[in-house]
PDB file of N, CA and C in Angstrom:
ATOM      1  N   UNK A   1     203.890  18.600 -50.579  1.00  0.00           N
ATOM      2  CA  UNK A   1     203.382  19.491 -51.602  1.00  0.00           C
ATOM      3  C   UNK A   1     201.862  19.638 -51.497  1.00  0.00           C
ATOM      4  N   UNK A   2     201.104  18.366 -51.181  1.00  0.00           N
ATOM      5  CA  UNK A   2     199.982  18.924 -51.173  1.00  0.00           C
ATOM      6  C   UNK A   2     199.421  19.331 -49.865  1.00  0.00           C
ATOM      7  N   UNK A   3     200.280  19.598 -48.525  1.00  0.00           N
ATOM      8  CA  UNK A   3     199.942  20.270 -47.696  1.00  0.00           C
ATOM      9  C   UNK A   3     199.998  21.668 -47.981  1.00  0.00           C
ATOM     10  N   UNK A   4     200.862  22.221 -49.282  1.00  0.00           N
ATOM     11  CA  UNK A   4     201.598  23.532 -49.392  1.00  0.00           C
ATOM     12  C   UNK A   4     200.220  24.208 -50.361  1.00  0.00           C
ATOM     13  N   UNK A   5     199.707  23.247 -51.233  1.00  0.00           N
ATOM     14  CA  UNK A   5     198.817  23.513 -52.031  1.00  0.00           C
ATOM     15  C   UNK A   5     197.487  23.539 -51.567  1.00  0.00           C
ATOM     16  N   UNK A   6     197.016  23.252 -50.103  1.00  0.00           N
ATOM     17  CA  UNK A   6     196.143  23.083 -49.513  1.00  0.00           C
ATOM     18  C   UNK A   6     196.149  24.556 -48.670  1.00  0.00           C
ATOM     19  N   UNK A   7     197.290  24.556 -47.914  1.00  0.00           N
ATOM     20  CA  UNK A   7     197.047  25.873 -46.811  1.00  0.00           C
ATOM     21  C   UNK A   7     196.824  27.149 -48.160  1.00  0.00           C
ATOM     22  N   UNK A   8     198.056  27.059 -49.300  1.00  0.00           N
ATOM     23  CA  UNK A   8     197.822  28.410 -50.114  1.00  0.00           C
ATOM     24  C   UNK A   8     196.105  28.700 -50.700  1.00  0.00           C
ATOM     25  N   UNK A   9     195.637  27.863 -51.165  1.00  0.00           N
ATOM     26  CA  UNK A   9     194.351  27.602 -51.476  1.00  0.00           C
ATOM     27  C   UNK A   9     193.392  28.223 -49.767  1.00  0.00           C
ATOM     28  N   UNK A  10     193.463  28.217 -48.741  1.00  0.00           N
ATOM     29  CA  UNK A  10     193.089  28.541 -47.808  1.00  0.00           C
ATOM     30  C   UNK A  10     192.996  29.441 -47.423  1.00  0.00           C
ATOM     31  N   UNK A  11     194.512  30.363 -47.454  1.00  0.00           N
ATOM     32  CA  UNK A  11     194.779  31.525 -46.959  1.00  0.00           C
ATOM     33  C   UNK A  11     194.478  32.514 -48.531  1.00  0.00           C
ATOM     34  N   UNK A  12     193.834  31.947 -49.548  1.00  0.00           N
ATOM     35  CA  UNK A  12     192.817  32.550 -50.496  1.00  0.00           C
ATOM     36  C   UNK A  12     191.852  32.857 -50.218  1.00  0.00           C
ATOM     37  N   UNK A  13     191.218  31.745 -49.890  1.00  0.00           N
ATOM     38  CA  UNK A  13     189.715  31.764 -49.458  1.00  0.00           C
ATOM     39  C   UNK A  13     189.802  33.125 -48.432  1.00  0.00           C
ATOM     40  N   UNK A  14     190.620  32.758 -47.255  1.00  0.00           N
ATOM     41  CA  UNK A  14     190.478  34.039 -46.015  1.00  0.00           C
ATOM     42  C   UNK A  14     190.879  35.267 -46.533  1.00  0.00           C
ATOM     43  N   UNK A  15     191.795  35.428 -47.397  1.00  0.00           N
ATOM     44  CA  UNK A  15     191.805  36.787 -47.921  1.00  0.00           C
ATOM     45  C   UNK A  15     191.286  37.346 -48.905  1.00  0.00           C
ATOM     46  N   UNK A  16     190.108  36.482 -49.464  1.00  0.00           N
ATOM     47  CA  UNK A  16     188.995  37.173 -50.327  1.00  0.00           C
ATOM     48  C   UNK A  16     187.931  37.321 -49.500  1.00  0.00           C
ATOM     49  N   UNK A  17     187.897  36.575 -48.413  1.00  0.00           N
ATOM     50  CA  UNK A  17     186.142  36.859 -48.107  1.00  0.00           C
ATOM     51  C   UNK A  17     186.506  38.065 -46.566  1.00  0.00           C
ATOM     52  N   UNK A  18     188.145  38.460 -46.839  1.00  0.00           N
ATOM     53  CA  UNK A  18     188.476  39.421 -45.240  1.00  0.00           C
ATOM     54  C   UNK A  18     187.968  41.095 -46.190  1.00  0.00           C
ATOM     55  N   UNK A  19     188.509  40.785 -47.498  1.00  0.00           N
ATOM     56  CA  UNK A  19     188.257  41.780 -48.792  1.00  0.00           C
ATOM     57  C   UNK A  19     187.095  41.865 -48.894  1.00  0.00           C
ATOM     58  N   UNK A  20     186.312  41.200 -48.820  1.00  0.00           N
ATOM     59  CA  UNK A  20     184.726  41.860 -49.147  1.00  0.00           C
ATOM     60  C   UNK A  20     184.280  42.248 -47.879  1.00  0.00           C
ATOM     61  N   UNK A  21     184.535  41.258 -46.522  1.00  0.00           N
ATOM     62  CA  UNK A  21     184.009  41.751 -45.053  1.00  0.00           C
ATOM     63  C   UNK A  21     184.847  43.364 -45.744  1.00  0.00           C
ATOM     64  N   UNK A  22     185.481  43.337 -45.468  1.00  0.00           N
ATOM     65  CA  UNK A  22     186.819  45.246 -45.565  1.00  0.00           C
ATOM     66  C   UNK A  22     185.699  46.219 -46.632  1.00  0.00           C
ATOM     67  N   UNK A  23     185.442  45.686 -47.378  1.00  0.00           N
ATOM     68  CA  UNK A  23     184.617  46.051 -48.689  1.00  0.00           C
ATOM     69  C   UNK A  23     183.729  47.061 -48.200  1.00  0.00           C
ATOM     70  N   UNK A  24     182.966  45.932 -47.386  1.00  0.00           N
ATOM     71  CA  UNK A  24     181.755  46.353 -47.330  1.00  0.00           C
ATOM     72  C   UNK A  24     181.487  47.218 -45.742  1.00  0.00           C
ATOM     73  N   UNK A  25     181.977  46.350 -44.896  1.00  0.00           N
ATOM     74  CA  UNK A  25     182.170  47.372 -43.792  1.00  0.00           C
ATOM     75  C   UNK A  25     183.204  49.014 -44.052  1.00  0.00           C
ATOM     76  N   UNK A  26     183.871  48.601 -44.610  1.00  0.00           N
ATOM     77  CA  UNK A  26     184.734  50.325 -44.512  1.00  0.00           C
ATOM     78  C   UNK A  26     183.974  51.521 -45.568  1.00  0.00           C
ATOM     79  N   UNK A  27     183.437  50.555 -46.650  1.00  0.00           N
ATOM     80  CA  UNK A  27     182.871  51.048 -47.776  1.00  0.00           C
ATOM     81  C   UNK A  27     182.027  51.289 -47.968  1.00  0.00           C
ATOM     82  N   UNK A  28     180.779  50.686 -47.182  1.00  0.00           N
ATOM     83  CA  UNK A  28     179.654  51.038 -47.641  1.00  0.00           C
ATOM     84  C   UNK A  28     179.125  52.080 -46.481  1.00  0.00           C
ATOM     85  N   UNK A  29     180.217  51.306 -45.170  1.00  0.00           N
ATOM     86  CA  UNK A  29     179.731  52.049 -43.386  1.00  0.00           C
ATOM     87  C   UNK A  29     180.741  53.386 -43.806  1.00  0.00           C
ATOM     88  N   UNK A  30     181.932  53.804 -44.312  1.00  0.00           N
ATOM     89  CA  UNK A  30     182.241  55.147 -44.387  1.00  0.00           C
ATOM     90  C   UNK A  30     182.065  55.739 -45.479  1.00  0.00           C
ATOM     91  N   UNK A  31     183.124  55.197 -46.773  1.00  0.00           N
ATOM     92  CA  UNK A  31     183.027  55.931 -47.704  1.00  0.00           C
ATOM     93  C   UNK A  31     181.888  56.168 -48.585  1.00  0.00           C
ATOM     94  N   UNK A  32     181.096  55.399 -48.653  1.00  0.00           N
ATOM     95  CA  UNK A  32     179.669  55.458 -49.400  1.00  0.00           C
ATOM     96  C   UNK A  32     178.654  55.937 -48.931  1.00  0.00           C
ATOM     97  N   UNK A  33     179.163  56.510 -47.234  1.00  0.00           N
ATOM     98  CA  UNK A  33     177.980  56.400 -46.518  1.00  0.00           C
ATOM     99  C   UNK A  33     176.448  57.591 -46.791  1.00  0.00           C
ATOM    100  N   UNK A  34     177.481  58.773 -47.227  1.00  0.00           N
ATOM    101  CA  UNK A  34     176.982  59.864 -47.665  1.00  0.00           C
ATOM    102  C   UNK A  34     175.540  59.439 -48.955  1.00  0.00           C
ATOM    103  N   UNK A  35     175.852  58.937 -49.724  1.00  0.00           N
ATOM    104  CA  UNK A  35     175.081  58.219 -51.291  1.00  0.00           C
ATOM    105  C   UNK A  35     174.250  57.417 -50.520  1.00  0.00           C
ATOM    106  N   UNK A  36     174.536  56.316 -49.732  1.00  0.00           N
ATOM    107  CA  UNK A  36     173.821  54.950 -49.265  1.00  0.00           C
ATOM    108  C   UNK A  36     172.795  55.979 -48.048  1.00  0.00           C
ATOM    109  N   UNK A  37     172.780  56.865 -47.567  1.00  0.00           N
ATOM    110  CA  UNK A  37     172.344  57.813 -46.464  1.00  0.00           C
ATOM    111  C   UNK A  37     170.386  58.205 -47.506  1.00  0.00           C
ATOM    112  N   UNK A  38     170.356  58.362 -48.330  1.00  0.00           N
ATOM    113  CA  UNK A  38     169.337  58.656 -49.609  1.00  0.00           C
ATOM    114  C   UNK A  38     169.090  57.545 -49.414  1.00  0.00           C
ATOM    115  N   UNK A  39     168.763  55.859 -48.820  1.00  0.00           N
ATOM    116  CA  UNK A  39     167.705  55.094 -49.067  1.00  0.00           C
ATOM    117  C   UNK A  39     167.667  54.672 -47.753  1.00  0.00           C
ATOM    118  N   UNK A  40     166.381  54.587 -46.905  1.00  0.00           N
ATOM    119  CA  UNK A  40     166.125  54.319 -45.653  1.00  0.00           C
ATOM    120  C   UNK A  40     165.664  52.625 -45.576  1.00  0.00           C
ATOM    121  N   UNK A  41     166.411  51.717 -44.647  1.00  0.00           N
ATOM    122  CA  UNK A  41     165.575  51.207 -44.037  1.00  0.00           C
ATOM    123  C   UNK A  41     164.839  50.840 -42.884  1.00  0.00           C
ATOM    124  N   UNK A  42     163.804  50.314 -42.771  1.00  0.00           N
ATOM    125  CA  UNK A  42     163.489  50.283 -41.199  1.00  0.00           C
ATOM    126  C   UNK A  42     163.528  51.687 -40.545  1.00  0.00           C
ATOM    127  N   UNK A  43     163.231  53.130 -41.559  1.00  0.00           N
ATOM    128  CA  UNK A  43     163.307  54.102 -40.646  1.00  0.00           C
ATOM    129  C   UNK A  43     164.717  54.923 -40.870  1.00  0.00           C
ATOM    130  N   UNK A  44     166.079  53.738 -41.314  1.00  0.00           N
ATOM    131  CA  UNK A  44     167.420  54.300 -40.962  1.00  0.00           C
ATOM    132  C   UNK A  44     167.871  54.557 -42.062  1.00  0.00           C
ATOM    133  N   UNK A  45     168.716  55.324 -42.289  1.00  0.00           N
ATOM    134  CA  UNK A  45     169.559  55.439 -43.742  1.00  0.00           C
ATOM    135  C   UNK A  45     170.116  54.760 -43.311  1.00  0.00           C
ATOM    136  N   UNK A  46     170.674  53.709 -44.750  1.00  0.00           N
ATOM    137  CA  UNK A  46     171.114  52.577 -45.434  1.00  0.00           C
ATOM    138  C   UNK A  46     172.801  52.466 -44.925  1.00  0.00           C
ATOM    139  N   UNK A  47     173.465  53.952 -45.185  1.00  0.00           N
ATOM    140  CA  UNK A  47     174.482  54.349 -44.752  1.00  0.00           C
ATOM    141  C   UNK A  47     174.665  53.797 -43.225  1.00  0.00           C
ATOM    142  N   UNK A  48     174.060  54.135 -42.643  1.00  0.00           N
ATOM    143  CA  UNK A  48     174.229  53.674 -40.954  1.00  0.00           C
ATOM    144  C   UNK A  48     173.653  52.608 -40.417  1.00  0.00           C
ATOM    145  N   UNK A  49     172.801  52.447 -41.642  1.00  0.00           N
ATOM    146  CA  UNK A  49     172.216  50.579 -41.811  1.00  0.00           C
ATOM    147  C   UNK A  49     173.670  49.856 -41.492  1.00  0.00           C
ATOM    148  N   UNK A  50     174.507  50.060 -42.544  1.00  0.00           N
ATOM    149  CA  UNK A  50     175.647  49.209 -42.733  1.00  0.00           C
ATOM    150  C   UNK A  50     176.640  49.462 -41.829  1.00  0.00           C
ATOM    151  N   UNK A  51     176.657  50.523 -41.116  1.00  0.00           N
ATOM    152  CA  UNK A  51     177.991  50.945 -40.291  1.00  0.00           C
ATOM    153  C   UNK A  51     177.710  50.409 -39.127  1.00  0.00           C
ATOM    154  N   UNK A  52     177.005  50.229 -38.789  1.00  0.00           N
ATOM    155  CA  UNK A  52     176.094  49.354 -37.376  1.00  0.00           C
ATOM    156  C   UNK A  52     175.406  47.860 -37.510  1.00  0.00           C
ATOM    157  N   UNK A  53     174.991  47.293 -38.422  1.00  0.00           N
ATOM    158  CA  UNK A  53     174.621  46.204 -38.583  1.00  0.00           C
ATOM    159  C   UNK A  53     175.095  45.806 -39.751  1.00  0.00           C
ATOM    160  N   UNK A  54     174.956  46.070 -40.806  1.00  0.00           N
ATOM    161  CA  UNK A  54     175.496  45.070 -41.904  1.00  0.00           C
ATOM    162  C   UNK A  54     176.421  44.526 -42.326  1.00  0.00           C
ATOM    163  N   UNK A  55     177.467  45.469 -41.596  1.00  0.00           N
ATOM    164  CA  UNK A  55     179.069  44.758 -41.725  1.00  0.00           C
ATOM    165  C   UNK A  55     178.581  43.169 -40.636  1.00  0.00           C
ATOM    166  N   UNK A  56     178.039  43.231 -39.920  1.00  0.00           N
ATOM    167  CA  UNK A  56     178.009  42.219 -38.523  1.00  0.00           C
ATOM    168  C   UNK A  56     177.017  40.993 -39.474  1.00  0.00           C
ATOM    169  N   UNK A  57     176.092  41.068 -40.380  1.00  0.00           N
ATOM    170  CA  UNK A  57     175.612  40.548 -41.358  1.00  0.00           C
ATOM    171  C   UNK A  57     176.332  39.764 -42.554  1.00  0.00           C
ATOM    172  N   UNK A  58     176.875  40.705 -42.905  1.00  0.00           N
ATOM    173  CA  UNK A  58     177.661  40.292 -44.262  1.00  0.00           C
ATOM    174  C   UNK A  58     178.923  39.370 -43.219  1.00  0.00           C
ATOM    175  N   UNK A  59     179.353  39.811 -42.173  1.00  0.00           N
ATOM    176  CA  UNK A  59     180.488  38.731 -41.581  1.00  0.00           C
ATOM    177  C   UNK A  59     179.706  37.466 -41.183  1.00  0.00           C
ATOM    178  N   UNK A  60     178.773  37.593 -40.752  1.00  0.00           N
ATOM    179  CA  UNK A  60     178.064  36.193 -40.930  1.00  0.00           C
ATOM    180  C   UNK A  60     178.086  35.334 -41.597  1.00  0.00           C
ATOM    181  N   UNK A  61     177.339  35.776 -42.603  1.00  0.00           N
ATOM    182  CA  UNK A  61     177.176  35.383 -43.923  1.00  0.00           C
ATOM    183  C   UNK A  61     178.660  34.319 -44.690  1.00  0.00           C
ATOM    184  N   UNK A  62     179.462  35.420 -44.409  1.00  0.00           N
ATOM    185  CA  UNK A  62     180.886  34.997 -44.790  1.00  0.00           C
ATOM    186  C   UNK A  62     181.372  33.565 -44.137  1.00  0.00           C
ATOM    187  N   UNK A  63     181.069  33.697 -43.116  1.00  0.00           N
ATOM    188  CA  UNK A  63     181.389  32.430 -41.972  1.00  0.00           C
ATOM    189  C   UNK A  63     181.211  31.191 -42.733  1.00  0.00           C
ATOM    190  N   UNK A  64     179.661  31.159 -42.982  1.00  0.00           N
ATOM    191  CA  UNK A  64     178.722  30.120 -44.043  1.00  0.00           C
ATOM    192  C   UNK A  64     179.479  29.972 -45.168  1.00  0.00           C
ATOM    193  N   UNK A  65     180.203  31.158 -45.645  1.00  0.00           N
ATOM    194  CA  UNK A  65     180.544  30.917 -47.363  1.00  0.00           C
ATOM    195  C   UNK A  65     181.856  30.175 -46.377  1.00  0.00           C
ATOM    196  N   UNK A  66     182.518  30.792 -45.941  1.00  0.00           N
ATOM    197  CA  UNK A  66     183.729  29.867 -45.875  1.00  0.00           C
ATOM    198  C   UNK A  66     183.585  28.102 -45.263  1.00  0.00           C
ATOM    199  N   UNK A  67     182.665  27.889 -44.291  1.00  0.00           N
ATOM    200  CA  UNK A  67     182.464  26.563 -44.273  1.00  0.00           C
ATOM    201  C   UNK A  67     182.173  25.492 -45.466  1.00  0.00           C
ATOM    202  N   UNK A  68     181.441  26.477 -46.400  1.00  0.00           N
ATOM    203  CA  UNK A  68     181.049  25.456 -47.328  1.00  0.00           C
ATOM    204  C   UNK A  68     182.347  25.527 -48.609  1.00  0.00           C
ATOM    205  N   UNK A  69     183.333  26.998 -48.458  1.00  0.00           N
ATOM    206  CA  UNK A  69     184.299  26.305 -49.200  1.00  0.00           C
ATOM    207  C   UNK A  69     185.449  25.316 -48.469  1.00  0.00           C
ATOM    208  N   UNK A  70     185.548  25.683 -47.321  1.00  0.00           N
ATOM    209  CA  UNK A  70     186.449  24.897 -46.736  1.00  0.00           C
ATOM    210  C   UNK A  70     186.356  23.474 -46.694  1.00  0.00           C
ATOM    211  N   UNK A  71     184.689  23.113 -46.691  1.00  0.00           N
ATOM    212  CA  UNK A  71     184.253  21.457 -46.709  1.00  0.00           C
ATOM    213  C   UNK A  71     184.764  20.556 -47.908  1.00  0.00           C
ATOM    214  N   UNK A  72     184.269  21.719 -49.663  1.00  0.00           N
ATOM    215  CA  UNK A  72     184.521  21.548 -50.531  1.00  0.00           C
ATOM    216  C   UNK A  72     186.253  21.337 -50.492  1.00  0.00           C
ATOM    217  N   UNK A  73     187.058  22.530 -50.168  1.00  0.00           N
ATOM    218  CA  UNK A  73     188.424  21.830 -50.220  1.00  0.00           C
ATOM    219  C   UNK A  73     188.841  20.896 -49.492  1.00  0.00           C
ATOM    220  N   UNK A  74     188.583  20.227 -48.188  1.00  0.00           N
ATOM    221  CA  UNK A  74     188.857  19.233 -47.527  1.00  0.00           C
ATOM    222  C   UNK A  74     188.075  18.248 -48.416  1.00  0.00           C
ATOM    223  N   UNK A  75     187.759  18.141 -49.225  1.00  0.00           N
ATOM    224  CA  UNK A  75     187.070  16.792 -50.201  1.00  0.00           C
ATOM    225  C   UNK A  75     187.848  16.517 -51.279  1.00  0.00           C
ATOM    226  N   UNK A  76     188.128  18.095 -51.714  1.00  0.00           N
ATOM    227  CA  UNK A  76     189.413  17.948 -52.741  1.00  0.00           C
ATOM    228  C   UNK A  76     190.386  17.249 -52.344  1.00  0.00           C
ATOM    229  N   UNK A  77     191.345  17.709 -51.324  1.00  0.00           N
ATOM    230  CA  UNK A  77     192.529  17.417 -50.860  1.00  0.00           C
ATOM    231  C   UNK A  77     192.370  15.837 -49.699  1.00  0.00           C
ATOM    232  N   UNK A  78     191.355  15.828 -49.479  1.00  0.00           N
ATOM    233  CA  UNK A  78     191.089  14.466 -48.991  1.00  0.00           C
ATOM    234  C   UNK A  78     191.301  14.253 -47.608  1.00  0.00           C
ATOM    235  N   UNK A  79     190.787  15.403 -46.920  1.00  0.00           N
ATOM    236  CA  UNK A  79     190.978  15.619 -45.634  1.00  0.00           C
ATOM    237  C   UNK A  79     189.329  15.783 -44.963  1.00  0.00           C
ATOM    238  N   UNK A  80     188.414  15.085 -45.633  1.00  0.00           N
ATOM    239  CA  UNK A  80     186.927  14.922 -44.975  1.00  0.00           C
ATOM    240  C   UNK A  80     186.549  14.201 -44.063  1.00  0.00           C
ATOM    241  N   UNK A  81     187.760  13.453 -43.266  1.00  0.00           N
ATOM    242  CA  UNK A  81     187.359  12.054 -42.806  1.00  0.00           C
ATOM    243  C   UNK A  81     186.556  12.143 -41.504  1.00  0.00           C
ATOM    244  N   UNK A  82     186.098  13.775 -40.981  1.00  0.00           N
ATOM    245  CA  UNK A  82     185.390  14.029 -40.007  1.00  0.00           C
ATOM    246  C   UNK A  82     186.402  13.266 -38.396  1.00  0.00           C
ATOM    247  N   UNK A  83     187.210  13.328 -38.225  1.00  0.00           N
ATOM    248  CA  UNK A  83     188.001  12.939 -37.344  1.00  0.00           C
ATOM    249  C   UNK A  83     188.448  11.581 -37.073  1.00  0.00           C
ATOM    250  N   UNK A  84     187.915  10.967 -38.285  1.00  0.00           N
ATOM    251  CA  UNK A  84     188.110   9.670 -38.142  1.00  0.00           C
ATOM    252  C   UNK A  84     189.403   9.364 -38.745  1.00  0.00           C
ATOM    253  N   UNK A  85     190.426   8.053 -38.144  1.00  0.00           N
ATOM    254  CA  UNK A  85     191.936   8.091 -38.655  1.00  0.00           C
ATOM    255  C   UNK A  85     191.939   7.044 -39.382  1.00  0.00           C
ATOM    256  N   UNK A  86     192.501   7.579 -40.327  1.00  0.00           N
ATOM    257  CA  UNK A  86     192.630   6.618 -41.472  1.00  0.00           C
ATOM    258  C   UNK A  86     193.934   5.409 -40.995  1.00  0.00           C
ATOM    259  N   UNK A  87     193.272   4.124 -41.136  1.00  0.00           N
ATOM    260  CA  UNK A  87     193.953   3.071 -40.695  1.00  0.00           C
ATOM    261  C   UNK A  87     195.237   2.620 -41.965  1.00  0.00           C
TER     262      UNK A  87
END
Protein backbone atom coordinates (compact mmCIF):
# COMPACT_ATOMS: atom_id res chain seq x y z
CA UNK A 1 0.00 0.00 0.00
CA UNK A 2 2.48 2.36 0.58
CA UNK A 3 4.27 1.63 -2.61
CA UNK A 4 0.67 2.34 -4.30
CA UNK A 5 0.45 5.62 -2.32
CA UNK A 6 3.89 6.64 -3.23
CA UNK A 7 3.95 6.07 -7.17
CA UNK A 8 0.09 7.81 -7.19
CA UNK A 9 1.49 10.81 -5.31
CA UNK A 10 4.29 10.83 -8.16
CA UNK A 11 2.55 10.41 -11.20
CA UNK A 12 0.77 13.82 -9.58
CA UNK A 13 3.60 15.61 -9.24
CA UNK A 14 4.48 14.64 -13.23
CA UNK A 15 1.16 15.48 -14.35
CA UNK A 16 0.93 18.87 -12.83
CA UNK A 17 4.22 20.20 -13.62
CA UNK A 18 3.68 18.29 -17.66
CA UNK A 19 0.29 20.86 -17.27
CA UNK A 20 2.02 23.91 -16.69
CA UNK A 21 5.28 22.87 -19.05
CA UNK A 22 1.73 22.28 -21.78
CA UNK A 23 0.47 25.63 -20.22
CA UNK A 24 2.89 27.57 -20.95
CA UNK A 25 4.61 26.30 -23.98
CA UNK A 26 1.31 25.77 -26.14
CA UNK A 27 -0.20 28.86 -24.46
CA UNK A 28 1.72 31.43 -24.15
CA UNK A 29 4.13 30.15 -27.58
CA UNK A 30 0.60 29.83 -29.66
CA UNK A 31 -2.48 30.81 -28.32
CA UNK A 32 -1.52 34.00 -26.50
CA UNK A 33 0.98 34.67 -28.82
CA UNK A 34 -0.82 37.42 -30.68
CA UNK A 35 -1.47 39.66 -26.94
CA UNK A 36 2.13 38.50 -25.50
CA UNK A 37 3.57 39.85 -29.28
CA UNK A 38 2.74 43.88 -27.64
CA UNK A 39 5.66 43.47 -25.01
CA UNK A 40 9.25 43.10 -26.33
CA UNK A 41 12.09 41.58 -24.85
CA UNK A 42 15.64 41.78 -25.63
CA UNK A 43 14.38 43.37 -28.92
CA UNK A 44 11.74 40.22 -29.37
CA UNK A 45 8.10 40.05 -28.79
CA UNK A 46 7.37 38.20 -25.70
CA UNK A 47 5.11 35.95 -27.90
CA UNK A 48 8.17 34.40 -29.69
CA UNK A 49 10.14 35.04 -26.52
CA UNK A 50 8.19 32.01 -25.29
CA UNK A 51 7.74 29.90 -28.43
CA UNK A 52 11.54 29.63 -28.77
CA UNK A 53 12.99 29.94 -25.40
CA UNK A 54 10.74 30.02 -22.57
CA UNK A 55 8.98 26.91 -22.86
CA UNK A 56 12.93 25.44 -22.74
CA UNK A 57 13.12 27.76 -19.41
CA UNK A 58 10.09 27.11 -17.66
CA UNK A 59 11.03 23.09 -18.43
CA UNK A 60 14.01 23.72 -16.58
CA UNK A 61 12.84 25.25 -13.99
CA UNK A 62 10.32 22.40 -13.60
CA UNK A 63 13.14 19.79 -13.40
CA UNK A 64 14.29 21.77 -10.01
CA UNK A 65 10.62 21.91 -8.80
CA UNK A 66 10.31 18.28 -9.28
CA UNK A 67 13.64 17.27 -7.55
CA UNK A 68 12.86 19.12 -4.63
CA UNK A 69 9.35 17.57 -4.52
CA UNK A 70 10.46 14.25 -5.20
CA UNK A 71 13.30 14.55 -2.29
CA UNK A 72 10.49 15.85 -0.03
CA UNK A 73 8.36 12.67 -0.90
CA UNK A 74 11.15 10.15 -0.60
CA UNK A 75 11.45 11.59 3.16
CA UNK A 76 7.85 11.16 3.56
CA UNK A 77 7.61 7.66 2.44
CA UNK A 78 11.06 6.84 3.75
CA UNK A 79 12.89 6.13 0.79
CA UNK A 80 15.96 8.88 1.40
CA UNK A 81 18.52 6.45 2.24
CA UNK A 82 20.64 7.82 -0.79
CA UNK A 83 21.48 4.20 -1.90
CA UNK A 84 22.37 3.01 1.12
CA UNK A 85 20.58 -0.60 2.21
CA UNK A 86 18.93 -0.71 5.02
CA UNK A 87 20.33 -3.62 7.13
Amino acid sequence: MKEQNYWKKNIQYVSMLLLIWFSVSYGAGILFKDSLDQIYIGGFPLGFWFAQQGSIYVFVVLIFVYVRLMNKLDKQFGYDTDGEENA
